[in-house]
Structure formats: C-alpha cells, structure tokens
Protein backbone atom coordinates (compact mmCIF):
# COMPACT_ATOMS: atom_id res chain seq x y z
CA UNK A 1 -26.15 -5.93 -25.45
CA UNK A 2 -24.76 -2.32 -25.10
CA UNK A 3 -24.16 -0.77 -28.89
CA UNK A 4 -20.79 -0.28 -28.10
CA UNK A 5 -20.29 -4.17 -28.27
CA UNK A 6 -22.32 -4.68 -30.86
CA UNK A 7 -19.89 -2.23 -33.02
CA UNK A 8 -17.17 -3.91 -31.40
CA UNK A 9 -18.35 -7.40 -32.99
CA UNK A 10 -19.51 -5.55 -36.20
CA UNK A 11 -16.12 -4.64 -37.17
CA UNK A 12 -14.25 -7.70 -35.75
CA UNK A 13 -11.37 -7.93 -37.96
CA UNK A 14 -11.84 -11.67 -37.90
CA UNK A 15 -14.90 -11.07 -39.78
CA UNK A 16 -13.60 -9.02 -42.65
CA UNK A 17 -10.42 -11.14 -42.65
CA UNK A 18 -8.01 -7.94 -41.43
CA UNK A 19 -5.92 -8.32 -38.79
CA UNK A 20 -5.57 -6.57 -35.46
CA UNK A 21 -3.30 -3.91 -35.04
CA UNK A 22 -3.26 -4.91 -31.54
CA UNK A 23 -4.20 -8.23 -29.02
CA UNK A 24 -3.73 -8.23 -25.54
CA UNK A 25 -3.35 -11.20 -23.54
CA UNK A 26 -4.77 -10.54 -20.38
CA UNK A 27 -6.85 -8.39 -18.09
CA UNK A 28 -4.96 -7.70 -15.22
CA UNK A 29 -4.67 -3.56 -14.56
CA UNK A 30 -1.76 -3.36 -16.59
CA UNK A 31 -3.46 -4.51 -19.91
CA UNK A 32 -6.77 -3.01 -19.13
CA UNK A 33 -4.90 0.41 -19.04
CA UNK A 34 -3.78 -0.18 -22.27
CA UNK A 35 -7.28 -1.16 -23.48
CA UNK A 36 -8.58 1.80 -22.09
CA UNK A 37 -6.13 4.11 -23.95
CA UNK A 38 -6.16 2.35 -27.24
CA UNK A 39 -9.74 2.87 -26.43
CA UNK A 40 -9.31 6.71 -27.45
CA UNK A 41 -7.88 5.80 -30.90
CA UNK A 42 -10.41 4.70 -33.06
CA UNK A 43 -7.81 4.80 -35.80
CA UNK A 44 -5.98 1.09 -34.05
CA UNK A 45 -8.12 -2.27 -34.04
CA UNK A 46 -7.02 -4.06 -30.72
CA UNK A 47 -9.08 -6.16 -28.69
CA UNK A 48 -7.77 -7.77 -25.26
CA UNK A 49 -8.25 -11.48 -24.21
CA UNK A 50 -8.67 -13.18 -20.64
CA UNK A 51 -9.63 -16.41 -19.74
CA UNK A 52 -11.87 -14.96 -16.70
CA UNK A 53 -15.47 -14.77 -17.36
CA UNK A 54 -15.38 -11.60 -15.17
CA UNK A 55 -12.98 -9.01 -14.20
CA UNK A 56 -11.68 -9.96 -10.65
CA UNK A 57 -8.29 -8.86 -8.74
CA UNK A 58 -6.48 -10.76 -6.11
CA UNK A 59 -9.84 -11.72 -4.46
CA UNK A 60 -8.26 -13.92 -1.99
CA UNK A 61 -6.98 -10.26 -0.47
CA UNK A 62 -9.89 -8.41 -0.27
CA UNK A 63 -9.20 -7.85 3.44
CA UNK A 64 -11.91 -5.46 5.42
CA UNK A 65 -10.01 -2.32 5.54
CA UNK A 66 -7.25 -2.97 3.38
CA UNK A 67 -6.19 -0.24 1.04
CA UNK A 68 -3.45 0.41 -1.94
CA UNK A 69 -0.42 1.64 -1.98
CA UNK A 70 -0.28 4.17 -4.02
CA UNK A 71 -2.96 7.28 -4.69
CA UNK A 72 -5.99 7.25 -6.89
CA UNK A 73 -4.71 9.58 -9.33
CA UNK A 74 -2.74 6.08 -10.44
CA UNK A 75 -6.13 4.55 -12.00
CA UNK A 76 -5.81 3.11 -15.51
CA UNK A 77 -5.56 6.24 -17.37
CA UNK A 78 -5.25 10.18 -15.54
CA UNK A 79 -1.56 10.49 -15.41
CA UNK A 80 -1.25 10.14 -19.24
CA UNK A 81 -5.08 11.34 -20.25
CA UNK A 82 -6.92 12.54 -17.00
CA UNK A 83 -9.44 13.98 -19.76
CA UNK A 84 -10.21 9.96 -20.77
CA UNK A 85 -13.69 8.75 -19.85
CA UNK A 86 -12.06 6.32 -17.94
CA UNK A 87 -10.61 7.48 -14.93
CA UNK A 88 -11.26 7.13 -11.69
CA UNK A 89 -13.21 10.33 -11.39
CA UNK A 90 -15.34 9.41 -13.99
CA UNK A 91 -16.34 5.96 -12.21
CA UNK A 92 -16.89 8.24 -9.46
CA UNK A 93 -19.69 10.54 -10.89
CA UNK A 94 -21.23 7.20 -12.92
CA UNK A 95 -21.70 5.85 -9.35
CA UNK A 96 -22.96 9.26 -8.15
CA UNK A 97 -20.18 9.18 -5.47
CA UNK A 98 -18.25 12.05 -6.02
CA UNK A 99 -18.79 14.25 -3.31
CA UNK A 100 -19.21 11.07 -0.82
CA UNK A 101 -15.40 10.72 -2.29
CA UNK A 102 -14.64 14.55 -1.94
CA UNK A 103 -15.80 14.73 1.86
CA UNK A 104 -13.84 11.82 2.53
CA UNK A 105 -10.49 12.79 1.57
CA UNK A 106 -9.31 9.53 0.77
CA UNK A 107 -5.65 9.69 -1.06
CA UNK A 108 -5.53 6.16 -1.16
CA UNK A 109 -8.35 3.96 -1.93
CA UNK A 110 -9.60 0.65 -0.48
CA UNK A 111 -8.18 -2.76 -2.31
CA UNK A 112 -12.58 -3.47 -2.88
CA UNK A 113 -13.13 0.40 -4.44
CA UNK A 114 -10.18 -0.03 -6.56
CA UNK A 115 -11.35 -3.34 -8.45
CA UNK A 116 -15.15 -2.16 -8.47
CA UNK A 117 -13.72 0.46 -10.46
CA UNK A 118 -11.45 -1.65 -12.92
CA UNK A 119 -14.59 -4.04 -13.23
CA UNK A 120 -16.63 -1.22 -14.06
CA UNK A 121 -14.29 0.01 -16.69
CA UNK A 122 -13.66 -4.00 -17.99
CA UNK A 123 -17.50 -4.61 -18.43
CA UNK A 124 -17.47 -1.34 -20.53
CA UNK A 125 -14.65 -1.63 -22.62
CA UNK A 126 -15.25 -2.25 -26.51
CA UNK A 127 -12.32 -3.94 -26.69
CA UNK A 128 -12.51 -6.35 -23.58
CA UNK A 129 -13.63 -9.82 -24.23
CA UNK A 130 -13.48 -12.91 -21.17
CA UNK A 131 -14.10 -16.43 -21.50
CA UNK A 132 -11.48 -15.99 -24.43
CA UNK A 133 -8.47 -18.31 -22.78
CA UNK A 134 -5.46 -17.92 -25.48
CA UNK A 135 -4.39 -21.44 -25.65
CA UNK A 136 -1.34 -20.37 -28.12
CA UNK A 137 0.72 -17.56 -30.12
CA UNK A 138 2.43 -18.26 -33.58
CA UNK A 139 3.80 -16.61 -35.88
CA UNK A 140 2.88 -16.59 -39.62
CA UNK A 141 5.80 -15.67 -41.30
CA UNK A 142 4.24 -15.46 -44.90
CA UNK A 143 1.93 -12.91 -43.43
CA UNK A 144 4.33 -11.49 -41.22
CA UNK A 145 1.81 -11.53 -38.09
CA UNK A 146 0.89 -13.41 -34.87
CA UNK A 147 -1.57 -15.84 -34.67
CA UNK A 148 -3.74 -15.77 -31.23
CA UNK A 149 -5.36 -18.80 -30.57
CA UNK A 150 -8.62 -19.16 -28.58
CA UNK A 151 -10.16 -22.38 -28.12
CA UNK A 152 -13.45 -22.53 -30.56
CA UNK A 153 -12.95 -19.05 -32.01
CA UNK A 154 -10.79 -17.94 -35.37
CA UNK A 155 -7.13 -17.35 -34.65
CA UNK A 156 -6.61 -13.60 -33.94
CA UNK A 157 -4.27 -12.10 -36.33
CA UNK A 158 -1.99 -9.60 -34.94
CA UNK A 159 0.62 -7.28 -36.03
CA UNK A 160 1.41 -6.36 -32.28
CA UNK A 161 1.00 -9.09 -29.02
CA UNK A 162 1.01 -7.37 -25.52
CA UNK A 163 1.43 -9.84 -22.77
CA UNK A 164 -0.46 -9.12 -19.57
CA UNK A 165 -0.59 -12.54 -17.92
CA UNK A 166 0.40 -10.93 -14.69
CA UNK A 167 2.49 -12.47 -11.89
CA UNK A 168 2.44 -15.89 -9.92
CA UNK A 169 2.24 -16.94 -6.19
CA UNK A 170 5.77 -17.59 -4.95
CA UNK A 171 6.32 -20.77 -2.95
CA UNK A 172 9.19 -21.07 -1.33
CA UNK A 173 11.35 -24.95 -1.95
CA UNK A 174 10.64 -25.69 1.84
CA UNK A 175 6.74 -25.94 1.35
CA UNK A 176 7.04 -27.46 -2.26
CA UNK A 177 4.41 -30.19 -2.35
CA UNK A 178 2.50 -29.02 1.01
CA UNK A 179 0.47 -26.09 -0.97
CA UNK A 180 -2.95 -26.88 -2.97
CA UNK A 181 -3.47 -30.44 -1.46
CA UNK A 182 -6.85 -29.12 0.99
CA UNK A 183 -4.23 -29.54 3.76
CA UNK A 184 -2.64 -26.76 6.35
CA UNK A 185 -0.47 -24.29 3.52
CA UNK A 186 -2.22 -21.92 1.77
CA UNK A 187 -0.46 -18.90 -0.15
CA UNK A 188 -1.89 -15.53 1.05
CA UNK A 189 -3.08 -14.92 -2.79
CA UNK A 190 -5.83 -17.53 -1.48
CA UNK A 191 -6.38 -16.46 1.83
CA UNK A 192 -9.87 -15.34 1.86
CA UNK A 193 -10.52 -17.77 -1.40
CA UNK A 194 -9.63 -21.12 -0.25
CA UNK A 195 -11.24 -23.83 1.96
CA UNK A 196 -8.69 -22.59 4.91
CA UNK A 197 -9.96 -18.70 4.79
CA UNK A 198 -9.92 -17.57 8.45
CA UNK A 199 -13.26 -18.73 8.84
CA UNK A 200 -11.90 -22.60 8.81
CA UNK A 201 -8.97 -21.83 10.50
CA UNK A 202 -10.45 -19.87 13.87
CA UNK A 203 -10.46 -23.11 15.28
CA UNK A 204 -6.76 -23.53 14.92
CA UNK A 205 -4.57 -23.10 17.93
CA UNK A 206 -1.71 -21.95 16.42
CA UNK A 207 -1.55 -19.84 12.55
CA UNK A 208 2.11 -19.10 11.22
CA UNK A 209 2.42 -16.39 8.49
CA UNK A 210 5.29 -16.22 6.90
CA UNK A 211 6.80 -13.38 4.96
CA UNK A 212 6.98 -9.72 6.01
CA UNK A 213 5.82 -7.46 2.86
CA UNK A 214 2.16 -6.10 2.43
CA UNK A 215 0.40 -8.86 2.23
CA UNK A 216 2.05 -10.69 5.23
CA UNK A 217 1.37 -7.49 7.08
CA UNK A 218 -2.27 -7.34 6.22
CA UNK A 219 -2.85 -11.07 6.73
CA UNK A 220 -0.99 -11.05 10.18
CA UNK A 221 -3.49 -8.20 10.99
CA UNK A 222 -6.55 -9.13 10.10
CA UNK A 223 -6.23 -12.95 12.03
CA UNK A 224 -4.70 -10.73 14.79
CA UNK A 225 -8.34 -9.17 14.71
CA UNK A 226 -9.89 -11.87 14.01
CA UNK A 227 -8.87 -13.85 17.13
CA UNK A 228 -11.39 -12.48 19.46
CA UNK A 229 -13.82 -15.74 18.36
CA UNK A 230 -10.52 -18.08 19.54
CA UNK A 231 -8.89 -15.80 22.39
CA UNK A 232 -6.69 -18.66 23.08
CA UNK A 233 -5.19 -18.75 19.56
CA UNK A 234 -1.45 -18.59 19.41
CA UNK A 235 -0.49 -16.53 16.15
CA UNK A 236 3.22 -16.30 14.99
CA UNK A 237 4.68 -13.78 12.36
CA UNK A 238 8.33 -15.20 10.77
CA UNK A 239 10.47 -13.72 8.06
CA UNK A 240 14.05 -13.66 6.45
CA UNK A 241 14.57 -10.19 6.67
CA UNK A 242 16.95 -9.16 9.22
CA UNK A 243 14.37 -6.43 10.32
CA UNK A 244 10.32 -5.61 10.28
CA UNK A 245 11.22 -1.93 7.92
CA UNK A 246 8.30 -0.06 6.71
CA UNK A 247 8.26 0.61 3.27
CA UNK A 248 10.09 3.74 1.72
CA UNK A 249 7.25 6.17 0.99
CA UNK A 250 9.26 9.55 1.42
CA UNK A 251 8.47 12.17 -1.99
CA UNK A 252 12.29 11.87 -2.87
CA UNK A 253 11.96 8.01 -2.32
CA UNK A 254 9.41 8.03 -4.66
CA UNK A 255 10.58 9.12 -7.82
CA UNK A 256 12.27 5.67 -7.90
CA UNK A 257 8.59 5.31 -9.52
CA UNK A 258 9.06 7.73 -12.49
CA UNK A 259 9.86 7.34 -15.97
CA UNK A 260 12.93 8.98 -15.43
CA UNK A 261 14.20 6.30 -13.26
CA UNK A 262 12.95 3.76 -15.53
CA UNK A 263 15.48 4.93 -17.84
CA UNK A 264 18.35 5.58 -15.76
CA UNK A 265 17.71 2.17 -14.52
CA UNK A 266 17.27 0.67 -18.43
CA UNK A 267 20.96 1.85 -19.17
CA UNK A 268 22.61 0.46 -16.80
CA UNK A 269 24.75 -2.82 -17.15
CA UNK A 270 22.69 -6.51 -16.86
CA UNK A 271 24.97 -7.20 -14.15
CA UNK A 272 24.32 -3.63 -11.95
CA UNK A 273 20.97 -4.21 -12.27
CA UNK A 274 20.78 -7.55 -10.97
CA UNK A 275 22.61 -6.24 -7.82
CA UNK A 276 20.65 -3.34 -7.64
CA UNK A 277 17.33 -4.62 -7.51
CA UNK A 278 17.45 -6.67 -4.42
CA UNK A 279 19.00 -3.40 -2.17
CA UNK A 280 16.34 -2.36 -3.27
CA UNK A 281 13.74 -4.28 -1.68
CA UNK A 282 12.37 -1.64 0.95
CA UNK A 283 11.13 0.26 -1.66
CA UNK A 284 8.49 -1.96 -3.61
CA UNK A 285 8.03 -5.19 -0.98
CA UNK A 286 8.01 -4.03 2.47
CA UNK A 287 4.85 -3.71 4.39
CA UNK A 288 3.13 0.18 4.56
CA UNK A 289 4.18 1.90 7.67
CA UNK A 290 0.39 1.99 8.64
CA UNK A 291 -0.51 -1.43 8.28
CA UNK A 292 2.70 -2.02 10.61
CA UNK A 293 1.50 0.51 12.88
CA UNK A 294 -1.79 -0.79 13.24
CA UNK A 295 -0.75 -4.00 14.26
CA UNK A 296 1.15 -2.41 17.22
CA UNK A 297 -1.70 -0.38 18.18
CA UNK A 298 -3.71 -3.94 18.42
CA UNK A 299 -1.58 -5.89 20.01
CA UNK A 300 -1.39 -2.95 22.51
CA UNK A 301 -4.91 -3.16 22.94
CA UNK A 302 -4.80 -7.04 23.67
CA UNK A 303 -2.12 -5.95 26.53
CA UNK A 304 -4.00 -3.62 28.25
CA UNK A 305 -4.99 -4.61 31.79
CA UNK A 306 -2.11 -7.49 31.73
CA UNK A 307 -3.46 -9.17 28.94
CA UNK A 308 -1.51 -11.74 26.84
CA UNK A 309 -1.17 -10.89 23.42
CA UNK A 310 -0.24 -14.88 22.50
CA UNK A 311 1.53 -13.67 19.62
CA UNK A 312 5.54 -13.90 18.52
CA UNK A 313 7.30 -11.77 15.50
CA UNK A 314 10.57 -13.17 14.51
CA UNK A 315 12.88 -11.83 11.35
CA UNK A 316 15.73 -12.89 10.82
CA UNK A 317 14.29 -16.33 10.64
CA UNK A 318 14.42 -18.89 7.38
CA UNK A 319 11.65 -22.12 7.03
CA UNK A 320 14.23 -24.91 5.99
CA UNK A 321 11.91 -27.29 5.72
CA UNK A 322 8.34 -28.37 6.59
CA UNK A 323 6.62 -31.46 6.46
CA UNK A 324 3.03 -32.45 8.27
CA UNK A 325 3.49 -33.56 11.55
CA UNK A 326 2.50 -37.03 13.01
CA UNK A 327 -0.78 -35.68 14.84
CA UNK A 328 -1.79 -33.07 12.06
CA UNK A 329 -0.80 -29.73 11.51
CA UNK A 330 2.56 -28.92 10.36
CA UNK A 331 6.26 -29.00 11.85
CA UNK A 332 8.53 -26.10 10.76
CA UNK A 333 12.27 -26.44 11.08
CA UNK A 334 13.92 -23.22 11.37
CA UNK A 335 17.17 -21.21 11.61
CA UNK A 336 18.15 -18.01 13.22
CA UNK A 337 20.50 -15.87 10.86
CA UNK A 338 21.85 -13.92 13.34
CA UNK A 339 22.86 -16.31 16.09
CA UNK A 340 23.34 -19.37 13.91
CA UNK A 341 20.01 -21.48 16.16
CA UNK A 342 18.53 -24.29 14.64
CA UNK A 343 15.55 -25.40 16.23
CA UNK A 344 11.78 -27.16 15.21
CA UNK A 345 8.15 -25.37 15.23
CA UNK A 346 4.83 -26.55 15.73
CA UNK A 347 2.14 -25.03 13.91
CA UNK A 348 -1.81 -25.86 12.53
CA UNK A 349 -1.80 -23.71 9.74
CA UNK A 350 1.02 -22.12 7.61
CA UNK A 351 -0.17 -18.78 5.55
CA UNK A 352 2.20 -18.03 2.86
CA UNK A 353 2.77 -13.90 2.48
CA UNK A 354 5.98 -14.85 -0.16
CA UNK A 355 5.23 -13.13 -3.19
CA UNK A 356 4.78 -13.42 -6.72
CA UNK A 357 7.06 -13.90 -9.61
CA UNK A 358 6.72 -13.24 -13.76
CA UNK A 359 5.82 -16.27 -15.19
CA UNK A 360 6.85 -17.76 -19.24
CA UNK A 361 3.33 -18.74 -20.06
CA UNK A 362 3.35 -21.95 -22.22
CA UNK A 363 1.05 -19.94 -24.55
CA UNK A 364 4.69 -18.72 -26.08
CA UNK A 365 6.32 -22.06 -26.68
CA UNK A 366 5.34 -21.99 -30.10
CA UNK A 367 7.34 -18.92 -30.49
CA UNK A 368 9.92 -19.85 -27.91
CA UNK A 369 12.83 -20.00 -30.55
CA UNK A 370 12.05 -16.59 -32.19
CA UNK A 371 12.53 -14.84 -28.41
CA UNK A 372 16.09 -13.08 -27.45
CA UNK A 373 16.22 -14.80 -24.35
CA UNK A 374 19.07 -13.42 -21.72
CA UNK A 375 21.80 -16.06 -19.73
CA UNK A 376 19.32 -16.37 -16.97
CA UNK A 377 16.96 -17.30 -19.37
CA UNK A 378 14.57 -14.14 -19.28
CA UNK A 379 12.88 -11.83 -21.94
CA UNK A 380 15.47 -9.17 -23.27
CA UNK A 381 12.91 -5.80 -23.18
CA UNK A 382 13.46 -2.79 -24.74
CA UNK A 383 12.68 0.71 -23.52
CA UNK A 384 9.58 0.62 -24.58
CA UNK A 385 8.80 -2.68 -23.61
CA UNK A 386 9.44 -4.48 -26.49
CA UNK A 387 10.95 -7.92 -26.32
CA UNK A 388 13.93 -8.66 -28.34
CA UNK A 389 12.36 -11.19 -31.48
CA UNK A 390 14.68 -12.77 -34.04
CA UNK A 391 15.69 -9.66 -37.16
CA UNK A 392 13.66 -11.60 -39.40
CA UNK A 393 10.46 -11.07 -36.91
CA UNK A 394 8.79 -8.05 -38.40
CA UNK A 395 5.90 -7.53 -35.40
CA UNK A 396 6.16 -6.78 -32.20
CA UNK A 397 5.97 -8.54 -28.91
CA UNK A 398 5.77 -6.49 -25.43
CA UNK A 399 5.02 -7.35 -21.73
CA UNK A 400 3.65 -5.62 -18.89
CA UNK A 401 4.97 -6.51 -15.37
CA UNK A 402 7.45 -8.91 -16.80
CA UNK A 403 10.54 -6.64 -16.84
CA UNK A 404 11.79 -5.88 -13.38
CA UNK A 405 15.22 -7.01 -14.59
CA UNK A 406 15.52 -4.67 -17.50
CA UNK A 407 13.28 -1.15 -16.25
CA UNK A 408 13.35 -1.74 -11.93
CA UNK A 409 11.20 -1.14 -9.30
CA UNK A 410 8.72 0.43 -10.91
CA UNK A 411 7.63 -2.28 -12.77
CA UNK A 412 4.92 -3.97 -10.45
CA UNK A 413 3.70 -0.34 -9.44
CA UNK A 414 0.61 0.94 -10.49
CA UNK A 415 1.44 4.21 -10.67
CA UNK A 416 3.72 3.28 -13.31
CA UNK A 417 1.15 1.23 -15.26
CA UNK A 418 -0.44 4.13 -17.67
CA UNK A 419 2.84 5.56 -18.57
CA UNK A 420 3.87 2.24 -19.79
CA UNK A 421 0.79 1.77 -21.27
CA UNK A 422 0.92 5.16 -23.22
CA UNK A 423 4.76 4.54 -24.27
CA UNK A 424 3.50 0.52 -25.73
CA UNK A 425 0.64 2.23 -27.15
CA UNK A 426 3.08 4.81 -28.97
CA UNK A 427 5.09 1.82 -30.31
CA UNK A 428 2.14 0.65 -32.15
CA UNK A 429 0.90 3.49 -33.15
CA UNK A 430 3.98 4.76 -35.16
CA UNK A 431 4.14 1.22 -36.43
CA UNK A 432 0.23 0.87 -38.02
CA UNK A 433 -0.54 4.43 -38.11
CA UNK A 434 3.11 6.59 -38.64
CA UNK A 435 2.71 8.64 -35.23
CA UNK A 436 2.47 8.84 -32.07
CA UNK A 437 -1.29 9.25 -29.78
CA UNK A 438 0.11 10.33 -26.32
CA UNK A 439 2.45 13.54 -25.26
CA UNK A 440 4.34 12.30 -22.48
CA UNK A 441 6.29 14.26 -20.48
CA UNK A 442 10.16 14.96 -20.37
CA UNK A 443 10.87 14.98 -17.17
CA UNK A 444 9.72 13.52 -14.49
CA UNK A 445 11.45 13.63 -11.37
CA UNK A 446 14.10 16.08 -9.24
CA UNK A 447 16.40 13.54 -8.61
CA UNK A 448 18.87 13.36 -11.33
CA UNK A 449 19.79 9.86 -11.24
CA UNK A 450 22.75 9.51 -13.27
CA UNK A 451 25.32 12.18 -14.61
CA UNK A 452 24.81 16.07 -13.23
CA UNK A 453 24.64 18.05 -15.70
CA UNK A 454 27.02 20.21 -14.81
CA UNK A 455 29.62 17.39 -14.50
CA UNK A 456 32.52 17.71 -16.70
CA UNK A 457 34.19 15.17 -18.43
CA UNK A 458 37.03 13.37 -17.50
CA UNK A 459 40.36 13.86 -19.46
CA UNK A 460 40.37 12.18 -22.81
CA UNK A 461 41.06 8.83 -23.19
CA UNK A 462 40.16 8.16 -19.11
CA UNK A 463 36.65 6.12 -18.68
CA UNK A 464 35.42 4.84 -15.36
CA UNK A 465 33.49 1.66 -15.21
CA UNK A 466 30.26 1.53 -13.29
CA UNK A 467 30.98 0.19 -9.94
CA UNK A 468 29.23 -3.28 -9.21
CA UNK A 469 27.08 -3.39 -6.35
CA UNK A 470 27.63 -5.91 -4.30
CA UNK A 471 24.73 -8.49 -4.77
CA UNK A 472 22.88 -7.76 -1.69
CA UNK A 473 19.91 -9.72 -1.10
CA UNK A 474 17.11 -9.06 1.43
CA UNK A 475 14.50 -11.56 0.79
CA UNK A 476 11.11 -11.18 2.61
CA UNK A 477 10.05 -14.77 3.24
C-alpha cells in the first residue's frame, strides 16, 4: 500500500472519533476535482465515497476515435491551480508522454485519454476510497453534523456533504418498459457495455438511433463505420429537433461557460430561467460540428461510384410509441412535426442517444424534510452551490451537476467543473478553517451579460420587469 494511504487511514477521523470537515459522495469528475483540490489543504479532513471498486467513466461510450468537447486545459484542477500535482500535464510527464502530447497538438483529447487520466489521479488520491456505497445521510442534530452511512463501516461524520452522484440515462415514456429486459432497446450510455454492443447487433438488418446530441452523433457514426461486416444493413438516424444544428462552439458563444455567466444566470427570476434554458439547447446538447461532418464525409464515401448509402436522417420526427413487433424486433410509431404525418416503423434494434437527467438519490430521504425543495420539486442551490437546508440545519449540503435550473448551461460542462469545485471548496474552508484556499478570478468573460455599465438609470420610481421568454423547447430525442 502506497504511504500516502496508509496516512490517509492513520488519521481517519473515524478512528480518533473527529469528524470530517468534508465527505463526498461520489467519484464522477466533478467530485474528484474537488478531492483533488481539497487535496492541497492539509489543514481540511475530507475523504470522498463511491460505490465503484474502480474509477470508470461512461464506458459504454468509449467509441474508437471519439474525443471531448472541451480542451485539456479543463482537467480536474489547472484553471483554478495549474501549479497542482494533478493536472493533466502532470499525468502527462508521469506517463512519460509529454512530448508524444506536444508533437501532437491535440486541443481536445480522446474520451479513453481523458478517463486514463482521472483513473490515474482516483487511484492516487489520499482521499479517494471505492467499494464504499453510501447507503444513507442523516443528520445528528445534537452534534450538529451529517451522518454518512456505508454498509459495514462506521458512519462518517460530516460537517459538510458534497453530492456527486452524477446524472442518469434518460428514457423517453414511449420506450418505458422496453429498456434493460436483454431485448432490442438499449440506451447509448450502454452501447459498447451491454449484450447488444455493435458486435451483437451487426447481424441486424435495420439499427434506429434516436436522438441527435453527441452521443447520438457518435453512435450513428461509428455503426455507420461499422457496417462494412453487414453492407446490407439499413441504419436510420430520428430526432425531435426541427433541424441536425452543430453545436455553438464560437469564442463569444463560449463564455456562456464562465463564472460570469453563472452568475448572471443565478440572478435571474425561477421562471426566466426555466424558459431560458431550453433556447438554449444548441449550446450544451447538440452534436460537435466534426462528428457531424464526419458522418457526411462517410456516407459520401459509401456513395461514391453509385453506391447506396442504406441510410435515412429524419428530425423533426417524435417516437410515440413502441412496442416489440409480432416477428421480433421492434415497431416504432411516429409523427412528423412539420407536416402533421403519422405513420409506423420497422426496426431490429432501437439505440437510445436521449440524455441524462439529475437524479434525488434515495440516500437523502432520511434528510428529505430538512431540504428547501422548489414547486417543481427540485434542490433550491445557492451561488456557491449550497442547497437551501432548514435555519435550524447548521452544516452544509452542496451538489455538483445537479443545478442546471439555478446556475445554467454550464453546469454539465467540464470546463466549469474546477471553478465550482474551488468556489465549494471556499465554502468549507471559511466554515472549518475562517478563510478562503483559492483566488479566483473577477472576471471572466467580455460579454457583459446583464446591465452595461455605462447604462443609466431609469427615472425614479420607474422599474422594468424582466421580460419572460417564451418557454421554447427544443428537445433532442
């Protein structure tokens, strides 16, 4: 065992009957970020739980050739402490790699280099411990803390909970009962992971994926490239959205991902926010303007020389319902938005691209009644992504990836993820220790995304109400 775990287990609080300044639930990125900073403040006893015996990161998408979406600079730590032993860069010279990396002038990384490297960082980590499933969080109010329960191990006492229990697979009402049964649905989050991975299904005549963002994109491309074992395989692309857009990746466009809009966003009204993050649905779930292009370039390879590409791409298209058909496979009744069609498909296999979705773990329900929830039944976060607790609740509770209502777009982005992680980890910090561990900056972005400042007021007593977007609603499925 490396010495820094046997420190680690040496000064478990659990042992000495203190409690932690800080648990994490979960090891996704997000909370493995924040273990990795905390991990620069000896001063703050945190330790971070997952019920994973290993690191591991949407391994049903670990598609040849598929790469991220944003640029390696957002690893767990650089753009709040590129000095942290941590970063990507120093993964890259632990490897040996770095001028393999240097020559290749890669902005964005493969999906497979970016987990190595959060693995490598998770197996390293003090403060990371798997096979540690939280079964339950309570709160001790004679001790004003948290309890965190793992199955077999002392409760965790905590002054501050982070939840990182990440996102879940989207299903849409038409396939409800069809997915998980070994039968022709999968979800995309399984699609190199389950029993019908493209090497069961190349012997299906006809593969449907539905939904148009990344993952649709990359799983559309990758059977389209597939297909040369079946050349007689039909393969059909459907989504709601009126149109196949590439995702907005212009510099402006970007500093929707900046603290700065985070808390232009945060201020606004519940109910402009609700509107405004659907409109908004070019910018964090359409498909990368490469991926997009390289499925044109291979379909106009399959074309060449009066080839049939056997393929069909139709938006503007919604799955009503689905049901298996009388001679296998699946039957898919459909309608066209635009024109108003109804009509029925026949396909083998359906491949799920929908999404994902925050989840309320039942790990909370114990503390279910001391949570502000909002109307729509949601955590009420703070700006620093703390969640609203009853006034007698002295500790704090925060979540990572949970709070696309409250801070926007930028809350599933990775190049968000340290920032947040530095701001939580400031939270705690002046809590346990009276100040703050990371500078961050000011400013962020050019945009200025609400008043100029060189606006001038209006005359006294005259206030204009935000307007209210109109609740547009692009869904991707």
């Amino acid at each position: 065992m490396e010495l820094s775990r046997l420190s680690a287990l040496e000064a478990d609080p659990r042992l000495d009957g203190l409690p932690y300044d800080l648990v994490g639930v979960g090891l996704g990125p997000f909370n493995l970020s924040l273990a990795a900073l905390a991990d620069g403040v000896p001063a703050l006893r945190t330790v971070f739980l997952d019920a994973k015996p290993e690191f591991s990161w949407h391994p049903g998408l670990m598609i040849e050739g598929a790469r991220m979406q944003v640029p390696f600079l957002a690893d767990l730590v650089s753009l709040v402490d590129p000095t942290s032993p941590w970063s990507f860069l120093a993964y890259l010279r632990e490897r040996q790699r770095l001028f393999p990396f240097y020559f290749a002038e890669q902005w964005h990384l493969s999906r497979r280099e970016y987990e190595d490297y959060c693995r490598w960082a998770a197996e390293r980590l003090p403060n990371c411990r798997f096979d540690s499933p939280v079964k339950a969080v309570r709160w001790n109010g004679d001790r004003q803390l948290f309890e965190v329960e793992v199955p077999g191990q002392e409760p965790c006492l905590a002054r501050h909970v982070v939840l990182g229990v990440g996102t879940e697979p989207v299903v849409p009402a038409a396939f409800a009962g069809l997915l998980g049964d070994g039968g022709p649905v999968l979800h995309s989050e399984e699609y190199l992971t389950s029993p019908r991975s493209p090497r069961t299904v190349a012997a299906a005549t006809d593969i449907t994926v539905v939904g148009s963002g990344q993952s649709g994109a990359e799983v559309f491309l990758d059977l389209l490239l597939r297909r040369g074992a079946n050349p007689g395989q039909r393969l059909r692309w459907i989504t709601r959205s009126a149109a196949l857009a590439p995702m907005e990746y212009s510099k402006l466009g970007l500093e929707h991902f900046t603290p700065d809009y985070t808390r232009f966003f945060h201020a606004l009204p519940e109910r402009v926010r609700d509107a405004l993050v659907p409109s908004q649905w070019q910018l964090y779930k359409a498909a990368s303007a490469e991926t997009l292009a390289a499925i044109h370039d291979a379909l106009y390879e399959r074309t060449t020389a009066g080839g049939d590409a056997e393929v069909e791409i139709v938006p503007g298209t919604e799955v009503r319902t689905a049901r298996r058909g009388p001679c296998g496979g699946l039957e898919l009744h459909c309608a066209h938005t635009p024109t108003g069609a109804q009509y029925a498909l026949r396909t083998d296999v359906a491949v799920l691209a929908t999404g994902y979705a925050p989840r309320r773990p039942a790990l909370l329900d114990p503390v279910h009644d001391l949570i502000d929830w909002d109307e729509q039944g949601r955590y009420r976060v703070g700006l620093d992504y703390r969640v609203g607790l009853r006034p007698d609740v002295t500790a704090g509770l925060y979540v990572q990836n949970a709070e696309l209502h409250t801070h926007g777009v930028g809350t599933p982005d990775l190049g968000l993820g340290a920032h947040r992680a530095a701001v939580i980890l400031n939270a705690v910090s002046a809590d346990v220790l009276g100040r703050t561990v990371h500078r961050l900056p000011e400013t962020t972005a050019w945009t200025t995304f609400g008043r100029p400042r060189s606006a001038t007021d209006l005359e006294p007593g005259r206030r204009d109400e935000p307007a209210a977007l109109p609740a547009i609603s692009v869904p991707l499925a």
